[in-house]
Protein backbone atom coordinates (compact mmCIF):
# COMPACT_ATOMS: atom_id res chain seq x y z
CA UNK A 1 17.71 22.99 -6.80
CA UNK A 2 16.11 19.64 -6.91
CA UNK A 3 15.16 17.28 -10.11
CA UNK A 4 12.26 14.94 -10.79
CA UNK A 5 11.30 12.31 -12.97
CA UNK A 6 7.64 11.56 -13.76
CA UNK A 7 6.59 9.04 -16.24
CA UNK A 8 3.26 6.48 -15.99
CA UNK A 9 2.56 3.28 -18.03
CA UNK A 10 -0.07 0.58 -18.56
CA UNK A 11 -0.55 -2.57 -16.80
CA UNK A 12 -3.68 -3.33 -17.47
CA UNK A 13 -3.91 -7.19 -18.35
CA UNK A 14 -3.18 -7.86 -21.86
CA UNK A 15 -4.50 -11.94 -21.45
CA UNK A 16 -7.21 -13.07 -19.49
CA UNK A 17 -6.08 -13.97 -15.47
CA UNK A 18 -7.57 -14.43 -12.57
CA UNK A 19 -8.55 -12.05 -10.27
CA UNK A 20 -6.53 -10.53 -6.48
CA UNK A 21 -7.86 -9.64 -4.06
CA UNK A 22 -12.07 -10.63 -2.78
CA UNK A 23 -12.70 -12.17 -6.48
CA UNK A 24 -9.52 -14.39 -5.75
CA UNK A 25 -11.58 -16.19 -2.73
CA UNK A 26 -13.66 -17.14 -5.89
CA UNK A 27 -10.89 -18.76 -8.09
CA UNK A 28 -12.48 -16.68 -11.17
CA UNK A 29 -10.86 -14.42 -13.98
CA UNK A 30 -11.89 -10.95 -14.51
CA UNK A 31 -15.23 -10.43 -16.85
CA UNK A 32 -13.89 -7.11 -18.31
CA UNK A 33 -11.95 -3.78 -17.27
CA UNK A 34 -14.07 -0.97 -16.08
CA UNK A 35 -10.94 1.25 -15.94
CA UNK A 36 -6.91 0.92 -16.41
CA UNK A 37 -4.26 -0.37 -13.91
CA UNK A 38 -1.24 1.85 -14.04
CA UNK A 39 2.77 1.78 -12.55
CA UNK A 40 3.56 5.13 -12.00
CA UNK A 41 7.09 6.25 -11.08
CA UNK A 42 8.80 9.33 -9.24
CA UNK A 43 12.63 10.36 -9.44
CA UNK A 44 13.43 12.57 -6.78
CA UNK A 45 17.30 13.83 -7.31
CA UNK A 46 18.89 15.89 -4.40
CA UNK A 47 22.65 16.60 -5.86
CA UNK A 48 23.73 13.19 -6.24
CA UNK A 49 21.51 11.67 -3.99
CA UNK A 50 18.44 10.03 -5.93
CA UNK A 51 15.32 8.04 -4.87
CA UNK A 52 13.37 6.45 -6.95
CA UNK A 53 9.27 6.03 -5.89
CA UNK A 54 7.44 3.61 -7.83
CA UNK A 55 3.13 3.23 -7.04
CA UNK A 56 1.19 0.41 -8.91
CA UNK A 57 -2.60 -0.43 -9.20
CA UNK A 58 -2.37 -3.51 -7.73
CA UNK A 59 -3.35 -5.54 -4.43
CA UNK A 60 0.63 -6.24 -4.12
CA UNK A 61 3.19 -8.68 -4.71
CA UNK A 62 6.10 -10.67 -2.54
CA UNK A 63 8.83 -8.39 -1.78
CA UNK A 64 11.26 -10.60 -4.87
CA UNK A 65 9.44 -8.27 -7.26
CA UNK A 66 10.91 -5.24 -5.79
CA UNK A 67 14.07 -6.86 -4.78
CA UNK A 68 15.09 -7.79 -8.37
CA UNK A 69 14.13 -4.50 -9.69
CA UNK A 70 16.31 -2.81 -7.06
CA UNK A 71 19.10 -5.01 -8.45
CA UNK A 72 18.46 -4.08 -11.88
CA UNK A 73 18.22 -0.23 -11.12
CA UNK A 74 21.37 -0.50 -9.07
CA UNK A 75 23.08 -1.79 -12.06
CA UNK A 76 21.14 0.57 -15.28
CA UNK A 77 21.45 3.75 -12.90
CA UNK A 78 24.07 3.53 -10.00
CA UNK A 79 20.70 4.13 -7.94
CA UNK A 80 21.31 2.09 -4.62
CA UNK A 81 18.58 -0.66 -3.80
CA UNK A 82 17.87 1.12 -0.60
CA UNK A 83 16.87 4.22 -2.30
CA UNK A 84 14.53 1.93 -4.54
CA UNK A 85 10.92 2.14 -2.92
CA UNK A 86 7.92 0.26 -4.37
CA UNK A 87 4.92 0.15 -3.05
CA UNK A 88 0.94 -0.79 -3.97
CA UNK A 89 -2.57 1.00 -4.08
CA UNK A 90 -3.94 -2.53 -3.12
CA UNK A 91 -6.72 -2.22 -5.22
CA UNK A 92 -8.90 -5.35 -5.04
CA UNK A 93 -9.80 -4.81 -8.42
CA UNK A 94 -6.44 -6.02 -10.11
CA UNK A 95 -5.00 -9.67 -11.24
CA UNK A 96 -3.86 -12.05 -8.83
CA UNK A 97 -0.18 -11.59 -7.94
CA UNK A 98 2.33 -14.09 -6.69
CA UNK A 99 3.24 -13.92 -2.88
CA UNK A 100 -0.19 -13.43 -2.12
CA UNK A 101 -3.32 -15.44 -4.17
CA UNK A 102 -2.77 -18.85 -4.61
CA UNK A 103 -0.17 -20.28 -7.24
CA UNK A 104 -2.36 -22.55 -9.61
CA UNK A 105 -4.58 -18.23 -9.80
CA UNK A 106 -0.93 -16.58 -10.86
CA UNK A 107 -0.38 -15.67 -14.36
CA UNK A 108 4.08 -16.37 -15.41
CA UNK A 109 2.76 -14.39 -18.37
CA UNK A 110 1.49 -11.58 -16.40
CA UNK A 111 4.03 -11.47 -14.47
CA UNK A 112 6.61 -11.50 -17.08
CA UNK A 113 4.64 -8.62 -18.73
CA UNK A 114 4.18 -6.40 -15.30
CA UNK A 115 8.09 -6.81 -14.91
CA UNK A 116 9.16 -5.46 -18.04
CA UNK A 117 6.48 -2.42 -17.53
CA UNK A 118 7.76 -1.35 -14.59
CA UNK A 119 11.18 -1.80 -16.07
CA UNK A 120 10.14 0.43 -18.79
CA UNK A 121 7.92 3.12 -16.44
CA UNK A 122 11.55 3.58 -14.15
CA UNK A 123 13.56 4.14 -17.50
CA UNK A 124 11.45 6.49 -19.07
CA UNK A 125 11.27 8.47 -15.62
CA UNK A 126 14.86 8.99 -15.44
CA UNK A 127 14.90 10.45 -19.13
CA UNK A 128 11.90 13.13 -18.48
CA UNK A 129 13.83 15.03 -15.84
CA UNK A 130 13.17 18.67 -15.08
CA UNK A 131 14.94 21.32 -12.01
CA UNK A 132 11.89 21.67 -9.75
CA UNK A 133 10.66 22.48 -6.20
CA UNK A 134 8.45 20.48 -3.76
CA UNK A 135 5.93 21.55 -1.22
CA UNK A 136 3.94 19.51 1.36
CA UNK A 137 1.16 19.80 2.85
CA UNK A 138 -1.85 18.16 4.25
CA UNK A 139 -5.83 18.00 5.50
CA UNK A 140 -8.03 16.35 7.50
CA UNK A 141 -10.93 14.48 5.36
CA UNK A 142 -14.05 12.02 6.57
CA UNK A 143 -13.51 9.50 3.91
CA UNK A 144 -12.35 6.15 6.00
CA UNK A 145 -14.15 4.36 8.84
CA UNK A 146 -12.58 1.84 11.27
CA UNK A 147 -14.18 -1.98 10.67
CA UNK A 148 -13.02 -3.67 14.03
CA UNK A 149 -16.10 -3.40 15.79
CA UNK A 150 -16.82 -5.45 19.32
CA UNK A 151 -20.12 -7.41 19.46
CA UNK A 152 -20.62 -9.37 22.56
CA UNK A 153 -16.84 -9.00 23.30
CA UNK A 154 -15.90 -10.85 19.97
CA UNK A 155 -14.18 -8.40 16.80
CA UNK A 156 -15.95 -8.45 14.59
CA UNK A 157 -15.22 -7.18 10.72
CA UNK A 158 -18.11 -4.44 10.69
CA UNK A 159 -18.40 -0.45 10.58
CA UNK A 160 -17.52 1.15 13.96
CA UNK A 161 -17.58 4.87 13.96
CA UNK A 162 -15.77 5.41 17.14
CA UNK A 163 -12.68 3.02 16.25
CA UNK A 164 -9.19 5.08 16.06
CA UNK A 165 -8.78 5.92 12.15
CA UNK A 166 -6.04 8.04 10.20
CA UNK A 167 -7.80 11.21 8.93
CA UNK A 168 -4.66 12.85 7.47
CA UNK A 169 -4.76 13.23 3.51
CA UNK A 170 -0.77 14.20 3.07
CA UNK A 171 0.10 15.81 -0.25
CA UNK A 172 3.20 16.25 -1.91
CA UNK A 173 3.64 18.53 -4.94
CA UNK A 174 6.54 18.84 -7.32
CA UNK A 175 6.50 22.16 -9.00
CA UNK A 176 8.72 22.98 -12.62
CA UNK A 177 10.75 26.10 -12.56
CA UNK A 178 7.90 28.15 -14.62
CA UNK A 179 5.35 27.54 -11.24
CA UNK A 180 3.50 24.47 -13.09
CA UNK A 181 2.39 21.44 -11.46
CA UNK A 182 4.21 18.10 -13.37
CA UNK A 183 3.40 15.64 -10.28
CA UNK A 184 0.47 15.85 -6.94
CA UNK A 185 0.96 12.52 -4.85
CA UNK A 186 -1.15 11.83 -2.24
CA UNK A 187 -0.89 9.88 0.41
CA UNK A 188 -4.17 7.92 2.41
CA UNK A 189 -4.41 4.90 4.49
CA UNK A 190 -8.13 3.32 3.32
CA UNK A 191 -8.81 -0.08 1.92
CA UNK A 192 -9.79 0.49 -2.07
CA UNK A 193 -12.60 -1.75 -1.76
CA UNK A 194 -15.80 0.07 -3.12
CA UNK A 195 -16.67 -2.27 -5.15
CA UNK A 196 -15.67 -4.96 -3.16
CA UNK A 197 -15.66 -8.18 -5.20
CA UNK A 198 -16.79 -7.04 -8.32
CA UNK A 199 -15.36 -8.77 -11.25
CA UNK A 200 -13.59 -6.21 -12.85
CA UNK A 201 -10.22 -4.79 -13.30
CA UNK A 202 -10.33 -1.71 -11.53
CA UNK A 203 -8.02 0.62 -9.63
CA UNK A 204 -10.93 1.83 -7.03
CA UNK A 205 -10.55 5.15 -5.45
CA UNK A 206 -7.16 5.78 -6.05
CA UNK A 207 -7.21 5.28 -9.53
CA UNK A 208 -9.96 7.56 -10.25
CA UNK A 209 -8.53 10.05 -7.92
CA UNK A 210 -4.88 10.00 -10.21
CA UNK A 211 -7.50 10.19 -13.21
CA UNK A 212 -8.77 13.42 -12.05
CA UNK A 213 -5.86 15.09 -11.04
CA UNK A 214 -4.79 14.96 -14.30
CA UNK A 215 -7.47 15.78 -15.93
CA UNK A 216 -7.07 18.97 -13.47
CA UNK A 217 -3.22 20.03 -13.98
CA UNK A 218 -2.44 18.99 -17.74
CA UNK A 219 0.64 17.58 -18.04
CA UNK A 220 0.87 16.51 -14.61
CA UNK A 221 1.06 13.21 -12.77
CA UNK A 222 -1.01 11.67 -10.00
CA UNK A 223 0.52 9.04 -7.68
CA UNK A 224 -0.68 7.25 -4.87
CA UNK A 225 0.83 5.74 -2.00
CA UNK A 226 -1.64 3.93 0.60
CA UNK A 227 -1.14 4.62 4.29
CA UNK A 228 -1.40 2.37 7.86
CA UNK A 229 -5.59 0.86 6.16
CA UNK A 230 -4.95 -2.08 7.74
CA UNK A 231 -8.28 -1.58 9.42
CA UNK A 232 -10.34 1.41 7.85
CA UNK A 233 -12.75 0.88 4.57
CA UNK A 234 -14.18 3.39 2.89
CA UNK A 235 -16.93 5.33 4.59
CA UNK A 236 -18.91 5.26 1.70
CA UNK A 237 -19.40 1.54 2.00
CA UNK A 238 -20.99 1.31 5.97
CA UNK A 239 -25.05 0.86 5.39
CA UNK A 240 -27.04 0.16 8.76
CA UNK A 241 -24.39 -1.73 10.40
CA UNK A 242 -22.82 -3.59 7.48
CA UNK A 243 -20.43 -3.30 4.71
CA UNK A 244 -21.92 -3.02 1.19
CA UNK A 245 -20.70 -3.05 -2.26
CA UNK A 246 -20.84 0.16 -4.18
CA UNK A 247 -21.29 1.00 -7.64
CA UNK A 248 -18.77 2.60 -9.44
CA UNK A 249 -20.59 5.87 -9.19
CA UNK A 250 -20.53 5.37 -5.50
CA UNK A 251 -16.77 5.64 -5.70
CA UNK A 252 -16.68 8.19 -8.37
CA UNK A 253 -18.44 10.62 -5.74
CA UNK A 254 -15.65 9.30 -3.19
CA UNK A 255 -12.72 10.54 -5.50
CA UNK A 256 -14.26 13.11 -6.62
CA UNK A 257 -14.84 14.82 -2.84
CA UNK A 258 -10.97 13.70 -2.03
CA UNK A 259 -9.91 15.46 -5.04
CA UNK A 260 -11.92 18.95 -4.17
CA UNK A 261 -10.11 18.81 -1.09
CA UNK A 262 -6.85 18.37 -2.66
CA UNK A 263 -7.48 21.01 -4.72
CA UNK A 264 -8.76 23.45 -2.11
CA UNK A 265 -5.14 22.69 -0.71
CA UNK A 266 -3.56 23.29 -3.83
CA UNK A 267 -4.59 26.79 -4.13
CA UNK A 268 -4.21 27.86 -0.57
CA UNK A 269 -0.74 29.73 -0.35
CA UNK A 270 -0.53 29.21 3.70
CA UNK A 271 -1.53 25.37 3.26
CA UNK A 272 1.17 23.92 1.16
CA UNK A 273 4.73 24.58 2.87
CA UNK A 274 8.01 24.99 0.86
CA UNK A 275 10.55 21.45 1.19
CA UNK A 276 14.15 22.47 1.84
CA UNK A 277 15.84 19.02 0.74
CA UNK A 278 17.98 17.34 3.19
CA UNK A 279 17.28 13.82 1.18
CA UNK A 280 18.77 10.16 2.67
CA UNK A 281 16.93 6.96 3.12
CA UNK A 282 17.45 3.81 4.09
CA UNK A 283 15.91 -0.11 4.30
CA UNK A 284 15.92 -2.71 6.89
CA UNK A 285 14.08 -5.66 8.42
CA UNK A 286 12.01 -5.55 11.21
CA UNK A 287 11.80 -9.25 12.60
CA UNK A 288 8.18 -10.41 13.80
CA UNK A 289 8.00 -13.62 15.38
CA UNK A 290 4.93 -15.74 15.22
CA UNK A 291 3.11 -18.28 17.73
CA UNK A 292 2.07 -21.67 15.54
CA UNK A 293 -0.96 -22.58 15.10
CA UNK A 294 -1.13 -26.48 14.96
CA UNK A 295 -1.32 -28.51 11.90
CA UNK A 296 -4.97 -29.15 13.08
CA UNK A 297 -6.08 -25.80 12.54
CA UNK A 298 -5.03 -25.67 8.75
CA UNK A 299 -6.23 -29.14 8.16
CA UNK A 300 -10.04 -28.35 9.37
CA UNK A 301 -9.51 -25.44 6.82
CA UNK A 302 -9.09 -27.64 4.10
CA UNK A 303 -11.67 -30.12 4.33
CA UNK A 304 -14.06 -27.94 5.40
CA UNK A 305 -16.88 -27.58 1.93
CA UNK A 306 -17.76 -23.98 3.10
CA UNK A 307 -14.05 -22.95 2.71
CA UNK A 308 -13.82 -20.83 -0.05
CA UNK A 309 -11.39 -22.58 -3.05
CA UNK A 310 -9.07 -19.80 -2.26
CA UNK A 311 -8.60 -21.03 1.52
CA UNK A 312 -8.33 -24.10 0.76
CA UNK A 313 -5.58 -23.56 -1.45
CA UNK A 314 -3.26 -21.82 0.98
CA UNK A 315 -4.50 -23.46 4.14
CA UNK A 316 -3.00 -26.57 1.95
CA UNK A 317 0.01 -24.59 1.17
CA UNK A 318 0.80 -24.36 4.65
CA UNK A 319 0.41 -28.00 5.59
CA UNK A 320 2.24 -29.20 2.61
CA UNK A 321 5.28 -27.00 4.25
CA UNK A 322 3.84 -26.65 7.98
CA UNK A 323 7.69 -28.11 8.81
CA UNK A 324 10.03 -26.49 7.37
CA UNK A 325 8.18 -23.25 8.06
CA UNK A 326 9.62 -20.34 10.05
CA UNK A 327 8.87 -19.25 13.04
CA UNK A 328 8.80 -15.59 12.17
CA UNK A 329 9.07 -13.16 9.34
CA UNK A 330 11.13 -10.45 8.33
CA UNK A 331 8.99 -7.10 7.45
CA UNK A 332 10.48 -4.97 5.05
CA UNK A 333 10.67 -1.85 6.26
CA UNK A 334 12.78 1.83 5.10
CA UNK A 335 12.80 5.69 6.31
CA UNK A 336 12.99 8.48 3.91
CA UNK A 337 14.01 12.00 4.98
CA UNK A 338 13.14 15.10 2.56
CA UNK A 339 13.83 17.42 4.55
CA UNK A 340 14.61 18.26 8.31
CA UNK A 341 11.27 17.73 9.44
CA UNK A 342 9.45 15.73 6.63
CA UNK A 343 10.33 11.91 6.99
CA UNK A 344 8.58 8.58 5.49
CA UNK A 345 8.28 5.63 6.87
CA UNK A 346 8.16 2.92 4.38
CA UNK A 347 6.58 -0.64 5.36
CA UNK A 348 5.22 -4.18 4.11
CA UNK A 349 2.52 -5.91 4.98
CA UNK A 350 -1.12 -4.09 5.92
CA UNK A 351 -0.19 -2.31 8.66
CA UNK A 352 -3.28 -1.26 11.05
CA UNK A 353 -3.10 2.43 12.08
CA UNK A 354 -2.22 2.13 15.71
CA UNK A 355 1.25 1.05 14.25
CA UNK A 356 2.00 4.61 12.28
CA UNK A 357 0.33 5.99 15.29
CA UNK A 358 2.98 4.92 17.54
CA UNK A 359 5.85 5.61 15.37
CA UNK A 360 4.52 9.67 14.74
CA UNK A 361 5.06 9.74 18.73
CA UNK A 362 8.85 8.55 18.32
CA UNK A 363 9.65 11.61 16.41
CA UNK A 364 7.79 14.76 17.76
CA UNK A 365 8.24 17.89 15.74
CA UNK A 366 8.35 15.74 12.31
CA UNK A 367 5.82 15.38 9.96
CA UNK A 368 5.70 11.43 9.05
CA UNK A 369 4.02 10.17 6.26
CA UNK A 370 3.48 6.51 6.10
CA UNK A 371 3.64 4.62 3.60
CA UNK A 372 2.37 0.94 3.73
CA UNK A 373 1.76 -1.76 1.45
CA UNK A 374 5.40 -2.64 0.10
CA UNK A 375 4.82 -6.26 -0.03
CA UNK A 376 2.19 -9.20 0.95
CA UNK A 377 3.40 -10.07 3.96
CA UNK A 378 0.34 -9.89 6.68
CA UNK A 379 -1.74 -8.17 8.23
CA UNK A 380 0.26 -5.88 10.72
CA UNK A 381 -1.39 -5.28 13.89
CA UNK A 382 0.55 -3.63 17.27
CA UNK A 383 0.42 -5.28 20.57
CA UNK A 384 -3.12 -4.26 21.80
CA UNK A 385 -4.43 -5.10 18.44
CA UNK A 386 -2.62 -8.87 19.08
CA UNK A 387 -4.77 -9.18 22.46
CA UNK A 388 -8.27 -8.10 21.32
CA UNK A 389 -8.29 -10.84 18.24
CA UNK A 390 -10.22 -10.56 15.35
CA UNK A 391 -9.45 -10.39 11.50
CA UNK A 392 -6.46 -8.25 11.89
CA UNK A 393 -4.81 -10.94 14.47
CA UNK A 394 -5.92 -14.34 14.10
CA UNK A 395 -8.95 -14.50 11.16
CA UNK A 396 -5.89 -13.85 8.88
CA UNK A 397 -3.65 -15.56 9.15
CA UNK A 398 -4.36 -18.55 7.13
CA UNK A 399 -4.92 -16.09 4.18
CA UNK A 400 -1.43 -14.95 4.09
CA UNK A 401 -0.06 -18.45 4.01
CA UNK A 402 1.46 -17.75 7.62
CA UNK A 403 2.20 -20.79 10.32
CA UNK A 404 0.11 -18.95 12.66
CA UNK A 405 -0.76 -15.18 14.26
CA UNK A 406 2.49 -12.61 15.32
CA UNK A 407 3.36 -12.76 18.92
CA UNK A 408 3.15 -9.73 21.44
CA UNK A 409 6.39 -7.95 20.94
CA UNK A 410 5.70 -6.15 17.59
CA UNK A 411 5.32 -2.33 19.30
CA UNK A 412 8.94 -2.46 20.82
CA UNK A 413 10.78 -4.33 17.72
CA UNK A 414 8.89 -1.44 15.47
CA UNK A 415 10.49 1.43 17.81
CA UNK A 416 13.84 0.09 17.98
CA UNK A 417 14.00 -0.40 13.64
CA UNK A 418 12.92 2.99 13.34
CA UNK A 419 14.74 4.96 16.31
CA UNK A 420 17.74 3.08 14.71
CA UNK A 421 16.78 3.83 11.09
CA UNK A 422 16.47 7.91 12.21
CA UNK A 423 19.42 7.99 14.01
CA UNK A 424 21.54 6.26 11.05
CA UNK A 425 20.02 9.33 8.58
């Protein structure tokens, strides 16, 4: 019999900060909160073997955030740091975060605050255990459209209906021993950007969609991990050719339909398959190696008046360090195994979805969830992505305070981490 741990906290800003995400491009704080940013952590206990999921309403972090809290959950709960998985909704409607926005935009008191939350979320989890089972299942939903789009041969960041998007919706449930439901976490790879920069704190779709789960199955948790969105947006916001800003009713009517579907899974008895736990994980690096841009290329950034103050802050970051630099970067990275045939793949970074793409063809005959969004690292393209350009390969890259775009090379170091990673489990 297995055991969970379920608990949720607040981490809402408690001071004014600026905002992540689109509003960051603005160097402005938020005017106001339209709805609550939440961690929201997941014990799953298989004999002795424990994992410990942790989902927050935020655009994401550098991976030191979860490395220290692996160190301190190693030492409060003998839980090892590669059984310590953090990950983020990437909301753009949350404060600006170290690792990704500029530094003079993060908030030390913020980020003291969001550490000790988390801290808190983790404890309480492993204090409201309960014996349990798990089921998985998934469906097929319309929800996310593709946004590399080829005009005149040149990407383009617009709606294209016949780009390759994930469609899966996975869902994992956690059932207690008297049949009810205590957690429903879902798993979709979509950019939370309804509202696009709207100055607001916000936790976009996936908030709202946790919300009404709840709401549903009192007493229950919802928890969201975001998939390989690298390149999708919500379907909802493609007008006539172009990307638009919703209103928050817009994306209320976009939860809302993700949430009957869940539910229509929910209640089907042939839908939602029984987990036998076979639980082992591990982490690793996947090492990426990038092609410079020259110092040129920043510096044209940074004078330039039409830069946004954003840009020009980390296109300065780069040439203040353009030296000492790296020539690479090392992509966190982890595999999860529930069962015989149900694995995760864990991953930093936006990774596009011809990257989880690939990997589901490395293991045929096991359902793979994927799990993205574990740190700020880049965008994470695969090798035909790298040749056709655009936002995803090149428009980037100054963004993410890199030296320049990833190199071809990406689609065999990927295989070999992960054939290795499924092998070693």
């Amino acid at each position: 019999m297995m055991r969970f741990g379920v608990a949720k906290d607040l981490i809402t800003p408690d001071l004014p900060t600026y905002m992540g995400g689109y509003g960051s491009f603005f160097n402005k704080p938020f005017q106001g909160i339209h709805d609550d940013l939440y961690v929201r952590t997941l014990l799953v206990q298989d004999g002795e073997t424990k994992l410990i999921f942790v989902s927050l309403d935020l655009l994401f972090h550098d991976f030191a955030l979860t490395e220290e809290l692996q160190k301190w959950s190693e030492t409060a709960f003998q839980i090892p740091a590669d059984h310590f998985f953090l990950t983020y909704s990437h909301t753009h409607g949350g404060p600006a975060m170290v690792g990704y926005d500029d530094a003079s935009q993060h908030s030390p008191s913020y980020e003291r605050f969001l550490l000790e939350r988390i801290k808190s979320c983790v404890s309480r989890a492993m204090v409201n255990t309960f014996e349990g089972t798990l089921q998985a299942g998934g469906v097929n939903g319309d929800w996310n459209i593709n946004r590399r789009l080829s005009v005149d041969g040149e990407l383009q960041n617009l709606p294209n209906p016949e780009g390759a998007k994930d469609d899966r919706l996975h869902v994992l449930r956690v059932l207690d021993l008297d049949g009810r439901t205590k957690v429903v976490l879902f798993n979709y790879a979509c950019h939370p950007v309804t509202v696009r920069d709207t100055l607001y704190l916000s936790g976009d779709y996936p908030g709202r969609i946790c919300h009404l789960l709840e709401a549903e199955y009192f007493g229950a948790m919802g928890i969201f991990f975001q998939g390989a969105g690298g390149n999708s947006r919500p379907k909802a916001t493609a007008y006539k050719g172009m990307f638009i800003t919703c209103t928050y009713d817009e994306m209320n009517e976009m939860a809302i339909s993700i949430v009957q579907a869940i539910k229509l899974l929910l209640t089907n008895p042939k839908a939602m398959v029984q987990v036998q736990p076979d639980v082992a994980a591990c982490q690793f690096k996947v090492h990426l190696e990038i092609d410079p841009y020259p110092k040129s290329h920043f510096a044209a950034i940074a004078s330039d008046p039409a830069s946004r103050p954003g840009l020009v802050g980390m296109a300065n970051r780069v040439l203040n360090h353009y030296d000492h630099m790296p020539d690479y970067v090392n992509l966190p990275a982890g595999l999860i195994r529930l069962s015989a045939d149900l694995y995760i793949a864990y991953m930093g970074g936006e990774p596009c979805y011809e990257v989880k793409r690939k990997l589901e063809r490395l293991f045929p005959g096991v359902t793979l969830l994927f799990w993205g969004y574990a740190d700020a690292t880049a965008y994470i393209p695969d090798d035909q992505i790298i040749v056709e350009g655009g936002y995803e390969a090149e428009g980037s890259v100054v963004e993410y305070g890199l030296k320049g775009q990833f190199r071809p090379g990406i689609d065999k170091r990927m295989a070999e981490a992960f054939t290795a990673a499924f092998r070693a489990l």
